[in-house]
Protein backbone atom coordinates (compact mmCIF):
# COMPACT_ATOMS: atom_id res chain seq x y z
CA UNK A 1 67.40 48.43 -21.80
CA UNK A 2 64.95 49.71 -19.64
CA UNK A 3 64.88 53.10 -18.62
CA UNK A 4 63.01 55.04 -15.76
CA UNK A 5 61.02 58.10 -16.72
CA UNK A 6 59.24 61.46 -15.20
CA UNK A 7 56.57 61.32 -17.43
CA UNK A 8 55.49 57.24 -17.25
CA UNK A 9 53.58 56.89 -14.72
CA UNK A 10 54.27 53.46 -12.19
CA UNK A 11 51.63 51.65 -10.35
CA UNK A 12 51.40 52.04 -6.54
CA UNK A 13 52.56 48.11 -6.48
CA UNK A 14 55.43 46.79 -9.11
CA UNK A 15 54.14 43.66 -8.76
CA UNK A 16 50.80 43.95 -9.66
CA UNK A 17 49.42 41.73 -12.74
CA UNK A 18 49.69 42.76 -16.00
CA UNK A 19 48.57 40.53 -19.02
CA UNK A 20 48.86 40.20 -22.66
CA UNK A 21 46.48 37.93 -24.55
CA UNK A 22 47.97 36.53 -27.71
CA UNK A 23 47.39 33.72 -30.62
CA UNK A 24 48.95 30.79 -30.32
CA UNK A 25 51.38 31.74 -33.65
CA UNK A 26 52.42 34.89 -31.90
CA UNK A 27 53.26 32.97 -28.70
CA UNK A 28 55.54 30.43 -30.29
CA UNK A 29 56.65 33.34 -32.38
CA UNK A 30 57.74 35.44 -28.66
CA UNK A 31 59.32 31.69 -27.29
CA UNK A 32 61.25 31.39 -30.84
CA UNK A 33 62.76 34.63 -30.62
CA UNK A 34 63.29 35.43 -27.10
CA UNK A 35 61.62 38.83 -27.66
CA UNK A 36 58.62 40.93 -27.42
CA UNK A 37 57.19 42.23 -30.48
CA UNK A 38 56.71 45.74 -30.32
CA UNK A 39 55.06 47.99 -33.38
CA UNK A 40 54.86 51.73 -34.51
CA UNK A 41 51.74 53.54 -33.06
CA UNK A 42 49.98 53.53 -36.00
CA UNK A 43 49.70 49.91 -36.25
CA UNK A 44 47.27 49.85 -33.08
CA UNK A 45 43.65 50.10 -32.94
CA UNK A 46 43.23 53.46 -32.13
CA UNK A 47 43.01 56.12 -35.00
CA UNK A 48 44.79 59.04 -32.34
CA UNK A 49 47.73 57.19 -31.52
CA UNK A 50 50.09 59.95 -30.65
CA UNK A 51 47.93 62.74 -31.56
CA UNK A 52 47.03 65.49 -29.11
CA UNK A 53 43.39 66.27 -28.50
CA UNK A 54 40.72 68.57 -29.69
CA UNK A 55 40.57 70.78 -26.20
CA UNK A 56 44.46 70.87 -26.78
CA UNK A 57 44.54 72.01 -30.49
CA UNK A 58 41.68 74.28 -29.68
CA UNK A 59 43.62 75.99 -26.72
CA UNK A 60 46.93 76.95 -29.05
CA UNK A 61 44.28 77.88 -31.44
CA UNK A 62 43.40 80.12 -28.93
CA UNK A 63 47.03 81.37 -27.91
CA UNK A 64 47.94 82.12 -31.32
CA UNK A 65 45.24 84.74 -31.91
CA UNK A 66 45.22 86.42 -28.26
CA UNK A 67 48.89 86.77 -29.40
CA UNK A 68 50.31 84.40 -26.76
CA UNK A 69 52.53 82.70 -29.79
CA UNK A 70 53.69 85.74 -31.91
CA UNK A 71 54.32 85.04 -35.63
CA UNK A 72 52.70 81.77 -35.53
CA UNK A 73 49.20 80.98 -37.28
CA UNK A 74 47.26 78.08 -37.73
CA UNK A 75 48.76 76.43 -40.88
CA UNK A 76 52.18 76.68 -38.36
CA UNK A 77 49.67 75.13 -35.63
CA UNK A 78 48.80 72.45 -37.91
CA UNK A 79 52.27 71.61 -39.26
CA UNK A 80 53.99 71.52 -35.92
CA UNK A 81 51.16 68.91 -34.51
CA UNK A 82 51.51 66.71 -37.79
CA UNK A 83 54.72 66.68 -37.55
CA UNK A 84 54.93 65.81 -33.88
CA UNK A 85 52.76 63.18 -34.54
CA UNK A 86 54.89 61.07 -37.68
CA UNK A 87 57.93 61.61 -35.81
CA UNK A 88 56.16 59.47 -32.67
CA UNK A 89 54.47 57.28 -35.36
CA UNK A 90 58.16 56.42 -37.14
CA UNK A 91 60.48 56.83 -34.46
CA UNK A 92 58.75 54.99 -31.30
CA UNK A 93 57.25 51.15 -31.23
CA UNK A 94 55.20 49.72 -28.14
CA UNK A 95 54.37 46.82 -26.92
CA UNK A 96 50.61 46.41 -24.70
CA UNK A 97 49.16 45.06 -21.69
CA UNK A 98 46.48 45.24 -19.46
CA UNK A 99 46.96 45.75 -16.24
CA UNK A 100 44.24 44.08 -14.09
CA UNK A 101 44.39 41.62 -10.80
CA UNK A 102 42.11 38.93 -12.48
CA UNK A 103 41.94 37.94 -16.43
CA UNK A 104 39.59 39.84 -18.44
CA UNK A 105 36.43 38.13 -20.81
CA UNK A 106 36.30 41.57 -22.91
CA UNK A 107 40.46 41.26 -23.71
CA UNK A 108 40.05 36.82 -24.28
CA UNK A 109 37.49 38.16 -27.18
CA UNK A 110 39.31 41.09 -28.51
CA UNK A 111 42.66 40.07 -28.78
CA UNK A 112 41.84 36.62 -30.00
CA UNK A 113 41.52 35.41 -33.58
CA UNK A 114 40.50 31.60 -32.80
CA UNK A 115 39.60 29.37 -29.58
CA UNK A 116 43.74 28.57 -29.90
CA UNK A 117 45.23 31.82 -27.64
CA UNK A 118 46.98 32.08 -24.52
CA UNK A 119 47.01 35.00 -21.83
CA UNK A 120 50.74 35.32 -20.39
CA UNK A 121 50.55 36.43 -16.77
CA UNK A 122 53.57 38.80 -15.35
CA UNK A 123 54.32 41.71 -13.27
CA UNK A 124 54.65 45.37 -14.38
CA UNK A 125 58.19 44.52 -12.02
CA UNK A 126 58.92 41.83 -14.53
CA UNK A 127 58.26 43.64 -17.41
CA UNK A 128 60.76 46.24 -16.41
CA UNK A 129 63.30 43.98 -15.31
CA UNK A 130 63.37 41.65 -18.03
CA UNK A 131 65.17 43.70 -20.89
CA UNK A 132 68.65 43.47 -21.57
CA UNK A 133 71.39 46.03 -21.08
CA UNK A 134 71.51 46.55 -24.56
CA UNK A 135 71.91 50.78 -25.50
CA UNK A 136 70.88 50.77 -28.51
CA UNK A 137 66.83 50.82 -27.45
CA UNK A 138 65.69 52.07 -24.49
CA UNK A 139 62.42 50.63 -23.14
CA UNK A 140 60.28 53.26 -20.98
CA UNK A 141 57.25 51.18 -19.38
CA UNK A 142 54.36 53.14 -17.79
CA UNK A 143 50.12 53.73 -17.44
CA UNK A 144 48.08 55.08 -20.00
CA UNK A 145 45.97 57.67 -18.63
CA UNK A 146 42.56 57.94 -20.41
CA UNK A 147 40.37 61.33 -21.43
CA UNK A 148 37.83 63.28 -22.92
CA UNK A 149 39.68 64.15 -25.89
CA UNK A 150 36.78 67.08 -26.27
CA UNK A 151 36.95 68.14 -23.16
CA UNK A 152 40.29 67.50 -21.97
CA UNK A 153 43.74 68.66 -22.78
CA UNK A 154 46.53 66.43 -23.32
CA UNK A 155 49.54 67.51 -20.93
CA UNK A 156 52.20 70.00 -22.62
CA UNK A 157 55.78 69.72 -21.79
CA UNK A 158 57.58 66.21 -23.01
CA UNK A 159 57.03 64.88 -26.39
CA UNK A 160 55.86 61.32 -25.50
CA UNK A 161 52.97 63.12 -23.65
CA UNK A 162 50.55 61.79 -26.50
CA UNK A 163 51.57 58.13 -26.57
CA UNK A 164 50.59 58.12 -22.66
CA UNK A 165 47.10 59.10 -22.91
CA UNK A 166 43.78 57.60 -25.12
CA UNK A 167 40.44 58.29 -25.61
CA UNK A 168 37.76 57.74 -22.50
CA UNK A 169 36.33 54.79 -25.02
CA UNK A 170 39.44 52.76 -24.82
CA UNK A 171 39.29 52.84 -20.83
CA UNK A 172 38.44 49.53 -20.75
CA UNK A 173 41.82 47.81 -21.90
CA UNK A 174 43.56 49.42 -18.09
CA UNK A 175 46.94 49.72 -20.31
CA UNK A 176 50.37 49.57 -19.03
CA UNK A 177 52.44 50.18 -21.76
CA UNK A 178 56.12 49.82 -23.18
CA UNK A 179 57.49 52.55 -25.11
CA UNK A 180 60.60 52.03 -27.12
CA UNK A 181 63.27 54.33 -29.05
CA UNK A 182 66.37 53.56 -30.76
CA UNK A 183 69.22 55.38 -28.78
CA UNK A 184 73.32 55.78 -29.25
CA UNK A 185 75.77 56.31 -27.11
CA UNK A 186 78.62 59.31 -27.68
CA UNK A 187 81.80 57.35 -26.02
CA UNK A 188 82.11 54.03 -24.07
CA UNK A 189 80.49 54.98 -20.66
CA UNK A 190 78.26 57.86 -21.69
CA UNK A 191 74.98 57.45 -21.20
CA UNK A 192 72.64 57.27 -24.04
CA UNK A 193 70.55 59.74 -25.79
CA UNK A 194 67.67 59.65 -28.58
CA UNK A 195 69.11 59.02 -31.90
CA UNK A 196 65.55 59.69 -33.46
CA UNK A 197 65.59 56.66 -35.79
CA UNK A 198 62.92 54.92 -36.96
CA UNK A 199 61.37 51.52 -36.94
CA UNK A 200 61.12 49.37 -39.80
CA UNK A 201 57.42 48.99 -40.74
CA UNK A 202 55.96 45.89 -38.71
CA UNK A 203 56.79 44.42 -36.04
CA UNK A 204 60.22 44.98 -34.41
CA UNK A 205 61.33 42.09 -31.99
CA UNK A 206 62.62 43.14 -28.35
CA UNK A 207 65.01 40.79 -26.81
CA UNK A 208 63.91 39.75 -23.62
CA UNK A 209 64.67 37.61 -20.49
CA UNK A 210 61.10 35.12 -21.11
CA UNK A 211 62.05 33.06 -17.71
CA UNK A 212 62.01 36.15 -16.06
CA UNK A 213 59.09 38.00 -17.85
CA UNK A 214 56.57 34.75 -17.82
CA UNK A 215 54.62 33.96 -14.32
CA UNK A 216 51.98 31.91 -15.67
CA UNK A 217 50.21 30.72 -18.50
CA UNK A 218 46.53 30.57 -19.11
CA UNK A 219 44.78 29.19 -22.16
CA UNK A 220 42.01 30.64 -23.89
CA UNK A 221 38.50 29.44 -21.68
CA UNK A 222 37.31 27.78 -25.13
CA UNK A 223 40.23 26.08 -26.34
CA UNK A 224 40.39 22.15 -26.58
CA UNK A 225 41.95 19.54 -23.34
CA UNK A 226 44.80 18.78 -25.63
CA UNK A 227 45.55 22.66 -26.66
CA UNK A 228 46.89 23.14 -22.77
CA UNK A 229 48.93 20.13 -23.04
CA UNK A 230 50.27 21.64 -26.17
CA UNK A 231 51.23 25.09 -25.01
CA UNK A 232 52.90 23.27 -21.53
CA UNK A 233 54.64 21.19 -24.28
CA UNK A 234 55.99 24.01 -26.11
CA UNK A 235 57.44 25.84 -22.99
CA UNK A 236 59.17 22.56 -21.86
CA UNK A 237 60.76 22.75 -25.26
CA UNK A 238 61.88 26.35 -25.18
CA UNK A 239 63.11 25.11 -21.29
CA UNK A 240 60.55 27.61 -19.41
CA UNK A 241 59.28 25.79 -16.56
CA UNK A 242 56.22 27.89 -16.31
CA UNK A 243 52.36 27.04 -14.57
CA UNK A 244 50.51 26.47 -17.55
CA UNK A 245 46.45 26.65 -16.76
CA UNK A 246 43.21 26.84 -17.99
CA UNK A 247 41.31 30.06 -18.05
CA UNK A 248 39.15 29.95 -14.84
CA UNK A 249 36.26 31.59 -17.22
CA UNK A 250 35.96 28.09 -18.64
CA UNK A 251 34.66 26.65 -15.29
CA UNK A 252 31.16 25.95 -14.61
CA UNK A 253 28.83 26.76 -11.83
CA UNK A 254 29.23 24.94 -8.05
CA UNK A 255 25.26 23.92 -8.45
C-alpha cells in the first residue's frame, strides 16, 4: 500500500508525466502479473545506491576528532555507514521513472535492449494510487534530488535519506522513484510498522491496479508497423483499453 512520507519529496502537480521505458518481455511480463517489478538498490546502475557522500563521511570524520561524537573513531565511522548501507541494499526494493512532460531520446536508448520496447505513460497521481491496500509492503513514492557527492552532504536525520539522492551525473534520468519495505502489523487495526525484512535477490513483483496505473502507450521510434499492432493486441488481451502510439521521435520533418 502506498504510504505518504516527510522525507519523499512530491511534485508541485500529481499529475504530471512520469514514464518508464521497458522491453517488450518485461512489458508482457508487468501485464502477466499485474505488478510492478521492483529490485534491491544494488541491482541499479549506479555504484552509490544508498551510500552517503564523500562531503558527508568527511564531515563525521570531522566530528569525531573535534570530539563532537565521544568514544567513536573512524573504524566505528566506517562500520556504522556500511552497515547503513546493506541494510537499505537488503531490506528496500524500488521501482524507476522519469519524470518529464514529453518522452525522452536519451531514456528510448538507455533503457532499451532492441528496436522491440515500449514507454508506458502515467501520472506520479497514478502511480500512488494504483497499489493495493495490502500491509504487508508499504510503497513510499517521491523525487530524487541530485548532488555533488564531493561537495555536497547528503541530508542527516531519516534513514532512507540516501536512496533519495544521486550523483550530479545521473541528473539526466529526472527520477521519481518508488521505495518499498516489507511491513507487519501488531493487531487487526494497528497501523503498520517496518519489519526490516529483506527482499529476495531479483526482482520482487508489486501488485498493482495496471488500468489505473497505464495512460498511454508509446512504442519504441524504431520499432516495426506491425510491433504497435502487437503491443495494442496484447493489452486487448490482458482487457486494458489503453491509447497505444507510436513514439513521435519516429516522425519526419514537415519539409
Amino acid at each position: 500500500m502506498h504510504e505518504d512520507h516527510p522525507n519523499f519529496q512530491q511534485p508541485a502537480n500529481l499529475d504530471a508525466k512520469i514514464w518508464r521505458y521497458v522491453d517488450f518481455t518485461k512489458f508482457v511480463s508487468m501485464l502477466d502479473s499485474g505488478s510492478l517489478h521492483f529490485v534491491r538498490p544494488y541491482c541499479l546502475q549506479d555504484k552509490y545506491e544508498g551510500s552517503f557522500s564523500k562531503a558527508h563521511l568527511r564531515a563525521q570524520q570531522q566530528a569525531i576528532e573535534s570530539g563532537e561524537r565521544p568514544g567513536w573513531t573512524r573504524d566505528h565511522l566506517k562500520s556504522a555507514l556500511e552497515g547503513h548501507r546493506d541494510a537499505l541494499r537488503t531490506q528496500t526494493a524500488l521501482n524507476c521513472w522519469h519524470a518529464n512532460e514529453h518522452e525522452s531520446a536519451a531514456m528510448w536508448k538507455v533503457y532499451l535492449k532492441s528496436d522491440e520496447g515500449v514507454a508506458i505513460q502515467s501520472t506520479v497521481r497514478r502511480l500512488r494510487d494504483c497499489f493495493d491496500n495490502d500491509p504487508t509492503v508499504l510503497v513510499f513514492v517521491g523525487l530524487v534530488q541530485y548532488a555533488d557527492y564531493d561537495e555536497e552532504q547528503i541530508p542527516w536525520g531519516n534513514a532512507f535519506m540516501p536512496l533519495l539522492y544521486k550523483r550530479a551525473s545521473f541528473k539526466h534520468e529526472q527520477e521519481l522513484r518508488a521505495v518499498a519495505v516489507k511491513s507487519a502489523v501488531s493487531s487487526p487495526g494497528s497501523p503498520p510498522y517496518l519489519s526490516m525484512e529483506q527482499f529476495n535477490p531479483g526482482a520482487t513483483p508489486i501488485p498493482v491496479d495496471l488500468d489505473r496505473l497505464i495512460e498511454r502507450v508509446l512504442v519504441a521510434p524504431t520499432s516495426e508497423a506491425w510491433f504497435e499492432d502487437l503491443v495494442r493486441r496484447i493489452l486487448e488481451r490482458y482487457q486494458l483499453n489503453k491509447e497505444v502510439m507510436r513514439s513521435s521521435l519516429a516522425d519526419g520533418p514537415l519539409y
